[in-house]
C-alpha atoms as a PDB file:
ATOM      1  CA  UNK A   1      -4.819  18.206  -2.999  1.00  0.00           C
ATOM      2  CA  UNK A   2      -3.098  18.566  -6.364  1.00  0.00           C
ATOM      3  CA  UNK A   3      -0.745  16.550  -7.803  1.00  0.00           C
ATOM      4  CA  UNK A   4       3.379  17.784  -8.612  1.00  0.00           C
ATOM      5  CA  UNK A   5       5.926  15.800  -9.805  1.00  0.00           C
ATOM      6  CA  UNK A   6       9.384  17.102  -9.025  1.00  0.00           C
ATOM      7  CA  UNK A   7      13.324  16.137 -10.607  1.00  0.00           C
ATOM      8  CA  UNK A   8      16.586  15.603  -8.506  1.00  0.00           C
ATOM      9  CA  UNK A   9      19.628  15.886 -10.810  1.00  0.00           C
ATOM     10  CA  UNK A  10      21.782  12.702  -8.269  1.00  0.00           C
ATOM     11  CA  UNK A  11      24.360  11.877 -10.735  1.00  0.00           C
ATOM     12  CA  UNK A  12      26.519  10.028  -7.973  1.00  0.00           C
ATOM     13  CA  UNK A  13      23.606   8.492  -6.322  1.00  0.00           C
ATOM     14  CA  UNK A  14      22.765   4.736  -5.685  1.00  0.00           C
ATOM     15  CA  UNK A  15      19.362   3.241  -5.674  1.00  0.00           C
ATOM     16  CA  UNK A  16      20.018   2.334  -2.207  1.00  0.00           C
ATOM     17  CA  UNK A  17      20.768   6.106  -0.882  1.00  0.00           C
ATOM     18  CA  UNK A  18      17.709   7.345  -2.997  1.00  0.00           C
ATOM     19  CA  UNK A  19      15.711   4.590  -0.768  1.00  0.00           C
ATOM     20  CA  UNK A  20      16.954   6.154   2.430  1.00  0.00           C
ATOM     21  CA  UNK A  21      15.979  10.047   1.238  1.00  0.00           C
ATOM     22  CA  UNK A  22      12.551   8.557  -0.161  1.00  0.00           C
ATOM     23  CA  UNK A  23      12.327   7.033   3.517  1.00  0.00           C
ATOM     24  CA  UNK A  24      13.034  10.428   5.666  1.00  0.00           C
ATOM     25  CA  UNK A  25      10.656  12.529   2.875  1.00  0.00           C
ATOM     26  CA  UNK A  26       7.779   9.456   4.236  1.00  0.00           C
ATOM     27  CA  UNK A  27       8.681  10.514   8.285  1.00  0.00           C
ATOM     28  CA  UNK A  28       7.816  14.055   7.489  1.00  0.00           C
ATOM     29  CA  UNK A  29       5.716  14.147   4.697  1.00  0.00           C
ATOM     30  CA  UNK A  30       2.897  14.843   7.601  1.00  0.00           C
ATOM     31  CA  UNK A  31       4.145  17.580   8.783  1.00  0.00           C
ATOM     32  CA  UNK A  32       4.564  19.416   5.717  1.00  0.00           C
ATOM     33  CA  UNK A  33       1.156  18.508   4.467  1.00  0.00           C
ATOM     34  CA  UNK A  34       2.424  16.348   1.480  1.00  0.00           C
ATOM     35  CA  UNK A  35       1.676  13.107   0.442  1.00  0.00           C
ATOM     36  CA  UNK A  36       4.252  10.934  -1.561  1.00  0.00           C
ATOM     37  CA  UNK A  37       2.646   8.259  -3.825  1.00  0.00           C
ATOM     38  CA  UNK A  38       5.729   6.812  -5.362  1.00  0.00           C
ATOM     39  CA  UNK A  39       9.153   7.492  -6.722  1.00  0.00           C
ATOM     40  CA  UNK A  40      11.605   6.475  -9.498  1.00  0.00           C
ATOM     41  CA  UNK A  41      14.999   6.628  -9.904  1.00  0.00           C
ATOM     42  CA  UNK A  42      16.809   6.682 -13.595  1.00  0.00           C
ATOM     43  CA  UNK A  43      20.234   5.526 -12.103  1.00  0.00           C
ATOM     44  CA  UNK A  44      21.949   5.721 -15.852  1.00  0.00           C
ATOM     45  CA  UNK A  45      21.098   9.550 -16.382  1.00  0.00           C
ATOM     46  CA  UNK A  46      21.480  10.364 -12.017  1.00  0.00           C
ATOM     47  CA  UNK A  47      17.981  11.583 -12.213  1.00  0.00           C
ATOM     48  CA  UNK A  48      15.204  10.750  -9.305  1.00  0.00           C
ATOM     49  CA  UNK A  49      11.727  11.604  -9.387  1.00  0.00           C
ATOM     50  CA  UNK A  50       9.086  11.973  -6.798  1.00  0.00           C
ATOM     51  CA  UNK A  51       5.071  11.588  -7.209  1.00  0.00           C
ATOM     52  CA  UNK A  52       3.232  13.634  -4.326  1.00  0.00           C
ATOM     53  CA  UNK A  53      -0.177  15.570  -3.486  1.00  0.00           C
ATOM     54  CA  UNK A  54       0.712  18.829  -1.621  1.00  0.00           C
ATOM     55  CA  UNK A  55      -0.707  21.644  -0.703  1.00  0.00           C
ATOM     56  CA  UNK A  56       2.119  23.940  -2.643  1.00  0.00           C
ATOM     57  CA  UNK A  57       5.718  22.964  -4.300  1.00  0.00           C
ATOM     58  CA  UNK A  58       6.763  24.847  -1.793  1.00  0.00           C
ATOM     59  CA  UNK A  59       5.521  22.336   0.862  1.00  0.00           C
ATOM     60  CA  UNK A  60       7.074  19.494  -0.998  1.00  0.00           C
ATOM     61  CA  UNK A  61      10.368  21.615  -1.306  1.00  0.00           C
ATOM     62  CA  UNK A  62      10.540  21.705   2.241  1.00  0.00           C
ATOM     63  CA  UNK A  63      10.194  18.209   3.056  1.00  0.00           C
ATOM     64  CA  UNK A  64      13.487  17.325   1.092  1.00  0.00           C
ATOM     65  CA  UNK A  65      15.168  20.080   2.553  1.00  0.00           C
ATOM     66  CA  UNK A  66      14.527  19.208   6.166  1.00  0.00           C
ATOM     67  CA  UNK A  67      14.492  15.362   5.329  1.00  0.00           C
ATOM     68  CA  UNK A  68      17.783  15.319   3.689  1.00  0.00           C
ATOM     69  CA  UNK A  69      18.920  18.727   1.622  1.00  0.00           C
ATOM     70  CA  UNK A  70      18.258  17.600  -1.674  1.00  0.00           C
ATOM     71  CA  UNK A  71      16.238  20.414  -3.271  1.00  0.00           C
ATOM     72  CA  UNK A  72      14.442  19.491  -6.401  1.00  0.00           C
ATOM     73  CA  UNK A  73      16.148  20.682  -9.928  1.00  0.00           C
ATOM     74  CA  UNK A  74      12.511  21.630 -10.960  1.00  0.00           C
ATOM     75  CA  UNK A  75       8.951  20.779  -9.504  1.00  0.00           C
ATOM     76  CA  UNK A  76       5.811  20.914 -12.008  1.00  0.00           C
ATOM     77  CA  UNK A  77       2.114  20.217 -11.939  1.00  0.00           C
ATOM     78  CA  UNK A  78       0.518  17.649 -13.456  1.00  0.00           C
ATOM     79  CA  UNK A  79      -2.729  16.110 -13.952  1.00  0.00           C
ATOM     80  CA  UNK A  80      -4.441  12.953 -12.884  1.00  0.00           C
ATOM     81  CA  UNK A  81      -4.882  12.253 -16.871  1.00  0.00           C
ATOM     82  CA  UNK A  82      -1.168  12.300 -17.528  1.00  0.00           C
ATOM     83  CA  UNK A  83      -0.561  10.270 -14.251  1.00  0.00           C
ATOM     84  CA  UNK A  84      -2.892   7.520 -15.285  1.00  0.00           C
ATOM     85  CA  UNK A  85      -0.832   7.302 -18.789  1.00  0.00           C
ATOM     86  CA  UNK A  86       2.031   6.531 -16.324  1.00  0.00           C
ATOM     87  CA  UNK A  87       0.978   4.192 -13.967  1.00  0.00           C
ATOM     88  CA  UNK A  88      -3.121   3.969 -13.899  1.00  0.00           C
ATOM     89  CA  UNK A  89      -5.545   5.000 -11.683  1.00  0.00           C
ATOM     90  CA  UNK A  90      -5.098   7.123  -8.535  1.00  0.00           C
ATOM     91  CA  UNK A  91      -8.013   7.839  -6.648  1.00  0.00           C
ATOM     92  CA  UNK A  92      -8.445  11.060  -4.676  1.00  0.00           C
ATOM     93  CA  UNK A  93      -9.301  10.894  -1.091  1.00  0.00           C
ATOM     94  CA  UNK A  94     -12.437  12.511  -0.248  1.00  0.00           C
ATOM     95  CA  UNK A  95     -12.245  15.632   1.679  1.00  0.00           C
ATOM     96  CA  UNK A  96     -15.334  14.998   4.069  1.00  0.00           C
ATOM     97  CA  UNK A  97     -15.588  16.586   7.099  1.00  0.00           C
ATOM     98  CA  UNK A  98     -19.169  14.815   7.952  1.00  0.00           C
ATOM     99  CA  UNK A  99     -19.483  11.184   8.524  1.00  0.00           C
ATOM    100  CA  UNK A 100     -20.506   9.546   5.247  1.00  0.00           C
ATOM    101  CA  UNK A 101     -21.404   5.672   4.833  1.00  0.00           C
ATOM    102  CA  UNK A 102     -21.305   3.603   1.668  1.00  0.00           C
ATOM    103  CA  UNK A 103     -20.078   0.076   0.815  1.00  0.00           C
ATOM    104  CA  UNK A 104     -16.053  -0.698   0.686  1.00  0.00           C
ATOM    105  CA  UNK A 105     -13.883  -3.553   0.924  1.00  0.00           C
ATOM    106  CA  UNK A 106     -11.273  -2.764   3.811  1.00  0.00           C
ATOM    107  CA  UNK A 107      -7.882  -4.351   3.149  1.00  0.00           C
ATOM    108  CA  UNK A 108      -4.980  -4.296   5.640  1.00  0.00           C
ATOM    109  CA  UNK A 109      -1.496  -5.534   5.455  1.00  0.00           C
ATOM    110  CA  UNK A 110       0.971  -6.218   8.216  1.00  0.00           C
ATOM    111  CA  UNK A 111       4.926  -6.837   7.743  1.00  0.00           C
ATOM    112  CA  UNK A 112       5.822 -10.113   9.224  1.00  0.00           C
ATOM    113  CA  UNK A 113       8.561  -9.317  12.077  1.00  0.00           C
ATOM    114  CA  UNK A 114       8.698  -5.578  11.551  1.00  0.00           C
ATOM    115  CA  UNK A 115       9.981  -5.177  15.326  1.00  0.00           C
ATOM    116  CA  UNK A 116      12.967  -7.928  15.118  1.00  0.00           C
ATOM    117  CA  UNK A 117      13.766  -6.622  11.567  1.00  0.00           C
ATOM    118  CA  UNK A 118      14.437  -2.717  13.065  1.00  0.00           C
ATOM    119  CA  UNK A 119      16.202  -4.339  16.194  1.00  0.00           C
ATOM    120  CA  UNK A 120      18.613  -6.482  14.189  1.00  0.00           C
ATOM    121  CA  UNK A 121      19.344  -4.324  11.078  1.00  0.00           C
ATOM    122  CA  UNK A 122      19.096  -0.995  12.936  1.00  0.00           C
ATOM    123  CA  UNK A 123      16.716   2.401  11.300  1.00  0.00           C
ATOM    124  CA  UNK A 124      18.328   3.164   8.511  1.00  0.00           C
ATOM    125  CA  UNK A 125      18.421  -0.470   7.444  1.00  0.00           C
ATOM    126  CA  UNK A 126      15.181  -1.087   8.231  1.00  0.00           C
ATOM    127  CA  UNK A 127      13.531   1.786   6.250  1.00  0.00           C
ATOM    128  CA  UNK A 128      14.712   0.822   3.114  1.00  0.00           C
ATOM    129  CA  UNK A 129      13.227  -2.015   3.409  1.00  0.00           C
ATOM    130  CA  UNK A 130       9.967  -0.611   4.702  1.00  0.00           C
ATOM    131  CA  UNK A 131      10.363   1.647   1.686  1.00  0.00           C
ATOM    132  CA  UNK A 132      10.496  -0.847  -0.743  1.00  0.00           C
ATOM    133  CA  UNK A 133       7.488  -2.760   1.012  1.00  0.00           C
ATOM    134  CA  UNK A 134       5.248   0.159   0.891  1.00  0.00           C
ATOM    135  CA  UNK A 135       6.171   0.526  -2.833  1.00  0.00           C
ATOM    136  CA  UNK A 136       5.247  -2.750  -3.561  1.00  0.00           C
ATOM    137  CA  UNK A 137       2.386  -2.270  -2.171  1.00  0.00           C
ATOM    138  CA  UNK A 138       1.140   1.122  -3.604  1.00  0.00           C
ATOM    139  CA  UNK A 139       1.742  -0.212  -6.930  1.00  0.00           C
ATOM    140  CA  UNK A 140      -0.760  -2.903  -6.618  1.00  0.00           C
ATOM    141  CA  UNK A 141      -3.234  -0.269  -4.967  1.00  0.00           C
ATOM    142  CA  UNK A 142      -2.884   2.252  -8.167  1.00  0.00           C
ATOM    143  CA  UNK A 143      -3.014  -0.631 -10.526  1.00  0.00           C
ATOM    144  CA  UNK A 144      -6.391  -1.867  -9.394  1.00  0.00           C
ATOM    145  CA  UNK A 145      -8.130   1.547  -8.267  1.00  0.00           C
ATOM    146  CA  UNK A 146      -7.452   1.456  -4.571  1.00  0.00           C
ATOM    147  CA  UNK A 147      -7.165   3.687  -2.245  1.00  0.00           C
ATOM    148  CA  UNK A 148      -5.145   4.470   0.600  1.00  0.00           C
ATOM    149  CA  UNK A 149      -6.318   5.621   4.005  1.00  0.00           C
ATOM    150  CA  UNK A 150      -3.091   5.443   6.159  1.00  0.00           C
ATOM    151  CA  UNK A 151      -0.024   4.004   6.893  1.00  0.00           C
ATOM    152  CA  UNK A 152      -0.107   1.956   9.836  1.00  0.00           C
ATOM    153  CA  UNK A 153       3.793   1.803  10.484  1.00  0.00           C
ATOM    154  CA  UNK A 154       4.676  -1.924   9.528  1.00  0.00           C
ATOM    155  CA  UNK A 155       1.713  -2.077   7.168  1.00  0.00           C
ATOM    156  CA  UNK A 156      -1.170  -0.040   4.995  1.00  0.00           C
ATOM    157  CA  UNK A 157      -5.052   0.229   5.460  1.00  0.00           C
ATOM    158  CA  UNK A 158      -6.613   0.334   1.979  1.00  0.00           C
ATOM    159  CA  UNK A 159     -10.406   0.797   0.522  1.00  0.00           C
ATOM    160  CA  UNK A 160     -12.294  -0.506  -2.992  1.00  0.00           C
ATOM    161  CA  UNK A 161     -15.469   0.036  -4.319  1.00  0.00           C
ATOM    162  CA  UNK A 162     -14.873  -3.196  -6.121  1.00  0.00           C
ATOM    163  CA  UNK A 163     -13.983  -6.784  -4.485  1.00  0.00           C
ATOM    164  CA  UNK A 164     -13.010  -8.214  -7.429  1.00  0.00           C
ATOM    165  CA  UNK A 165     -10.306  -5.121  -7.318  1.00  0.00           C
ATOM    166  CA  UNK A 166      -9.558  -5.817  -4.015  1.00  0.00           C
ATOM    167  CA  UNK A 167      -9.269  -9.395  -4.521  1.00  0.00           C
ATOM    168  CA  UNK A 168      -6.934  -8.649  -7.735  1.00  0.00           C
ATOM    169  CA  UNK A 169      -4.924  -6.302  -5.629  1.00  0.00           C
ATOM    170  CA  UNK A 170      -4.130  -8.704  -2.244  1.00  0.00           C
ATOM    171  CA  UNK A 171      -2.852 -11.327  -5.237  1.00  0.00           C
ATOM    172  CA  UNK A 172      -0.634  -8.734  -6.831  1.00  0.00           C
ATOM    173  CA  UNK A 173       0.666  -7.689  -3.448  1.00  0.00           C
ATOM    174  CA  UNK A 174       1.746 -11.152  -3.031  1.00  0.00           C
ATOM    175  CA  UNK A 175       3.142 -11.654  -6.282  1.00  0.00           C
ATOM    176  CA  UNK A 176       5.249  -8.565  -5.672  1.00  0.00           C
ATOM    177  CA  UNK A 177       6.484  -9.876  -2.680  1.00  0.00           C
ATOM    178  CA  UNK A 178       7.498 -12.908  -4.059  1.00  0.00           C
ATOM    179  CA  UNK A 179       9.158 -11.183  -7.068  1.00  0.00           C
ATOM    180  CA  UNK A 180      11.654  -9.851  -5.154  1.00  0.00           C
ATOM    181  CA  UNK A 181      12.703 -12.896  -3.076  1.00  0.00           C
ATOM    182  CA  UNK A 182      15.770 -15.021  -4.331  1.00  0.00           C
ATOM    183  CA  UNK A 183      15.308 -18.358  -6.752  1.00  0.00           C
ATOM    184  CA  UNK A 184      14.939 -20.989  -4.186  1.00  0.00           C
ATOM    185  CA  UNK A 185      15.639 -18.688  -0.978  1.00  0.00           C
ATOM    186  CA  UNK A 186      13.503 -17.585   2.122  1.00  0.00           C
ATOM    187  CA  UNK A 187      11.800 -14.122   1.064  1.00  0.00           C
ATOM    188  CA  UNK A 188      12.970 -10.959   3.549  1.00  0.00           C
ATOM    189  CA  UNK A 189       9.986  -9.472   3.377  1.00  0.00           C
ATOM    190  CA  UNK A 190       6.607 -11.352   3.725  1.00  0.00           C
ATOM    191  CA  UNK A 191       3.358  -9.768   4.261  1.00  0.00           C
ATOM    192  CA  UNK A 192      -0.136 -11.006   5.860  1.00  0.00           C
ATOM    193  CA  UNK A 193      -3.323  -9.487   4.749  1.00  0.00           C
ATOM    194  CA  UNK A 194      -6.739  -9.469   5.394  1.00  0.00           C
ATOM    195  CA  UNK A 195     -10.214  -8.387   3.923  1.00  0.00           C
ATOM    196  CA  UNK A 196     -13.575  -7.383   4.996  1.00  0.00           C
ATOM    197  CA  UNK A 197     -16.349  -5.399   3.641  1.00  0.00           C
ATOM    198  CA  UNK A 198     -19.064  -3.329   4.881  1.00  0.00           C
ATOM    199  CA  UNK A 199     -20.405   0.061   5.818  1.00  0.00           C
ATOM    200  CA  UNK A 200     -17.759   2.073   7.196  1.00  0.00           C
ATOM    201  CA  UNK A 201     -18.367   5.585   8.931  1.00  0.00           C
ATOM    202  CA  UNK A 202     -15.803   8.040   6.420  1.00  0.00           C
ATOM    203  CA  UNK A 203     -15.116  10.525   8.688  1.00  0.00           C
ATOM    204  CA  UNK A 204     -12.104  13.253   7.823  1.00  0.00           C
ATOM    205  CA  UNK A 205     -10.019  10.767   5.451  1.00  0.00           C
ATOM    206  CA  UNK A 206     -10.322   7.896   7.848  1.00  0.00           C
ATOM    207  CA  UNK A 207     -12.770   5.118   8.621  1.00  0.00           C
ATOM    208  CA  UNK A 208     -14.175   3.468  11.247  1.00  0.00           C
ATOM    209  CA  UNK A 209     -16.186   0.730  12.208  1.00  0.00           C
ATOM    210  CA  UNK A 210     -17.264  -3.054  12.727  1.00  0.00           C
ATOM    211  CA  UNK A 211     -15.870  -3.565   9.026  1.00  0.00           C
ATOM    212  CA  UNK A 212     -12.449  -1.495   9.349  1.00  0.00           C
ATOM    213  CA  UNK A 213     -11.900  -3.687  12.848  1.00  0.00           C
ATOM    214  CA  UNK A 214     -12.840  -7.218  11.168  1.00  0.00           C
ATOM    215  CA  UNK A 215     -10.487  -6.524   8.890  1.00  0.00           C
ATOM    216  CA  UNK A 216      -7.586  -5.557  10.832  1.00  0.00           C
ATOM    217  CA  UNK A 217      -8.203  -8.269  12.863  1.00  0.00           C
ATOM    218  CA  UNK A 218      -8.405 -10.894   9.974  1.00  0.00           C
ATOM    219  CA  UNK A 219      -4.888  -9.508   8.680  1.00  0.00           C
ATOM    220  CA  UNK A 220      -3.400  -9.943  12.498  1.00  0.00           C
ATOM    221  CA  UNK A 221      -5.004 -13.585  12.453  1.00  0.00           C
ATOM    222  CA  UNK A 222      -3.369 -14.462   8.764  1.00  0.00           C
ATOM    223  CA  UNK A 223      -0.023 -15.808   8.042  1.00  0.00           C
ATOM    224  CA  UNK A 224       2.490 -14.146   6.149  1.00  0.00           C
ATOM    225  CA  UNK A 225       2.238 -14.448   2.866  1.00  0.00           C
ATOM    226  CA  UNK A 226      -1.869 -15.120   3.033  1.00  0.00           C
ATOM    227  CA  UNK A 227      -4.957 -13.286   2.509  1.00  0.00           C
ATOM    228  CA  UNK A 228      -7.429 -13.900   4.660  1.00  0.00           C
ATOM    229  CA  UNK A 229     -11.122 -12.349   4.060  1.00  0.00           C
ATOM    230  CA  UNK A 230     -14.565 -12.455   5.926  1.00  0.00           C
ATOM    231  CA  UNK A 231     -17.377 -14.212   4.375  1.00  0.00           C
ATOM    232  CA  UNK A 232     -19.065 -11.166   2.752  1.00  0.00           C
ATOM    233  CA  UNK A 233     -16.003 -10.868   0.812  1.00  0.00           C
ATOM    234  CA  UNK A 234     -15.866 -14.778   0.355  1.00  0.00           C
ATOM    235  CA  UNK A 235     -19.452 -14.435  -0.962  1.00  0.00           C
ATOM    236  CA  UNK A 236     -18.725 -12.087  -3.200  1.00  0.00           C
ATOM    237  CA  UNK A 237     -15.680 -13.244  -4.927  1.00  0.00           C
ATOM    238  CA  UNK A 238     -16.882 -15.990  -5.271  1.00  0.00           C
ATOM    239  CA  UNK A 239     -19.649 -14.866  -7.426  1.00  0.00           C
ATOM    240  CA  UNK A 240     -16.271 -12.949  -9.761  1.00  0.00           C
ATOM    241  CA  UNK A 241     -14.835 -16.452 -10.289  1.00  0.00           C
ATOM    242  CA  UNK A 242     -11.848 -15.894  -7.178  1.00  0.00           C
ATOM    243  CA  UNK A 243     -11.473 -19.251  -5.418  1.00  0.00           C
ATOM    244  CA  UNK A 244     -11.916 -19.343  -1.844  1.00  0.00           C
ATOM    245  CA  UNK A 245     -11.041 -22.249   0.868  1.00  0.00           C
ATOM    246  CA  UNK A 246     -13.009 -21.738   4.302  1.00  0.00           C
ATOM    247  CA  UNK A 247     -10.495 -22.143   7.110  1.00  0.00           C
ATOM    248  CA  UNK A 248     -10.615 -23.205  10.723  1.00  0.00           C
ATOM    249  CA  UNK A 249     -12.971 -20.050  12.791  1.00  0.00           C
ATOM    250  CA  UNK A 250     -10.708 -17.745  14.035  1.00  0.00           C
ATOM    251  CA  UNK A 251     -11.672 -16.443  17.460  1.00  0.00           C
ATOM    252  CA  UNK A 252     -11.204 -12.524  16.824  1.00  0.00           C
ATOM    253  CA  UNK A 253     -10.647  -9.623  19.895  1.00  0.00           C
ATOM    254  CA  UNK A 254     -13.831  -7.890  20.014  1.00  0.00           C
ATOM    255  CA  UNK A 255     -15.767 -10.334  17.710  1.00  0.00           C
ATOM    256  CA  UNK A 256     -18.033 -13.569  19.387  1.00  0.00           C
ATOM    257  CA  UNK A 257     -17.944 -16.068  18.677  1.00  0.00           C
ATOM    258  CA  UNK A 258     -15.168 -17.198  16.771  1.00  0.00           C
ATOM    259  CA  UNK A 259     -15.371 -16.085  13.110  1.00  0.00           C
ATOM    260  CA  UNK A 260     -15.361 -17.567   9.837  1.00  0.00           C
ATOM    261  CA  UNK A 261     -12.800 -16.858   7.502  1.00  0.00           C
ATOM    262  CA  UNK A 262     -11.979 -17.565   4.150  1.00  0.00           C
ATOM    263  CA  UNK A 263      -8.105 -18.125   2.101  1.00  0.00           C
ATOM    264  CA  UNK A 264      -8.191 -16.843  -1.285  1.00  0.00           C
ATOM    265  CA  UNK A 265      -5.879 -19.436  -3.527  1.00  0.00           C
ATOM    266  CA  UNK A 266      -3.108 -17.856  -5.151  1.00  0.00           C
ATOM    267  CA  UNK A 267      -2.450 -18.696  -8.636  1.00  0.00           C
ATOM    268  CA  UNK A 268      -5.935 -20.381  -9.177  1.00  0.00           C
ATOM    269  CA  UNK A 269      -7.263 -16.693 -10.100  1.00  0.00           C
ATOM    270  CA  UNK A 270      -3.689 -14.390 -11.265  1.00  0.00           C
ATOM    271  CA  UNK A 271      -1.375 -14.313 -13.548  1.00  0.00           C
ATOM    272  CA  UNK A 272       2.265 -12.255 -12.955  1.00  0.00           C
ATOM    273  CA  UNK A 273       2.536  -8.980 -15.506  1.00  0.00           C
ATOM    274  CA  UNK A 274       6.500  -7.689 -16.159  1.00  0.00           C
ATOM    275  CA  UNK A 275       5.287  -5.262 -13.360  1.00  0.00           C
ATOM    276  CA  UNK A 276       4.941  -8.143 -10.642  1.00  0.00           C
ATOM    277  CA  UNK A 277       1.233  -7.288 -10.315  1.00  0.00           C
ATOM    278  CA  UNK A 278      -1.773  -9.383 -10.893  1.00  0.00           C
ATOM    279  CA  UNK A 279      -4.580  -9.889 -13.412  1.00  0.00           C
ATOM    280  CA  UNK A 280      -7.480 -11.490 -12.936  1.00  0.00           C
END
């Protein structure tokens, strides 16, 4: 789909009520057919801006009416060459409707606590937070040439072409995390994530297969604030120069017998840009 960047004039707004309109554009973005990448907001001029794919401006217009009334000012195309100037690479989702196979590296994350977070802090609460987690995390993903497949609710499914990307882009997610966490306090928002790689069946913008499950179920088998990966990706990163620590076997639903599984060591491999992501 093509790409539009649109302008909301907000001169009274706060970062934190831009947050909650970014959030209710994400809940209906789907049924609009529109696909918001990112956002910014220029709090000293009262100016927001939103990054989507869409059918039509007219589709996007309609999500911010319906989500929360604020129509953009003005709503333009642009191209993927300009975007990249901005903020790098954004890959476009293939638009297969037959089952394709090649090799990718399957990443998933999972918000630590997502359920008692919502509970405790209520929606609106809750989705800025969310918001600000899933920006976190598409950053990393458009500064090291991932893409995304879906959102999974409390998390993201992700695919490279690259595992020394991937690798690169779990470290950055983690350093982004941390960022934001207080000197010397407990973070609020910790992620676990896991890797795999394989030959997954890409079937109408999603994947499946014994690679896509692995690696969900290495992420749900991680700790927050870990990356977990399978030993194809071990192998492999390895051979980039990542360092890897085999773990204890975890025994994984649908996968017997118990499966090994590799910790990529943080800080051994990254350093932290102004941007919070990392470089290998």
């Amino acid at each position: 789909m093509p790409l539009f960047m649109d302008r909301h004039e907000v001169p009274d707004a706060t970062p934190e009520q831009v947050a909650q309109a970014h959030a209710a554009d994400l809940a209906l973005e789907a049924k609009h057919d529109v696909q918001f990448l990112t956002y910014w907001f220029d709090p000293d001029r009262g100016r927001a801006f939103c990054l989507a794919k869409a059918a039509a401006p007219a589709n996007m217009k309609a999500v911010h009416q319906e989500a929360h009334g604020l129509i953009p000012n003005e709503i333009i195309s642009v191209s993927e060459d300009n975007v990249l100037r901005f903020l790098g690479t954004i890959n476009d989702p293939a638009d297969n409707t037959e089952g394709s196979n090649s090799f990718r590296v399957i990443l998933f994350t999972d918000l630590e606590g997502s359920t008692t977070m919502l509970q405790e802090r209520g929606q609106a609460a809750f989705m800025v937070l969310l918001t600000e987690h899933d920006l976190i995390i598409r950053r990393a993903l458009v500064a090291t040439d991932g893409h995304e497949v879906k959102h999974t609710g409390d998390g993201i499914m992700a695919t490279f072409d690259d595992v020394g990307r991937a690798l690169e882009c779990a470290l950055a997610i983690q350093a982004g995390f941390d960022a934001r966490s207080p000197s010397g306090g407990a973070p609020e928002l910790r992620v676990r994530i896991g890797l795999a790689a394989g030959e997954p069946v890409d079937h109408n913008d999603d994947l499946f297969g014994s690679s896509v499950n692995l690696a969900s179920r290495i992420c749900d088998a991680s700790e927050a604030g870990h990356i977990l990966v399978s030993d194809v990706v071990n192998d492999l990163g390895v051979e980039k120069g990542f360092s890897l620590n085999e773990v204890e076997s975890r025994a994984l639903k649908g996968f017997a017998p118990a499966t090994r599984v590799f910790e990529l060591v943080r800080g051994a491999n990254a350093t932290v840009t102004d941007a919070g992501q990392a470089e290998a």
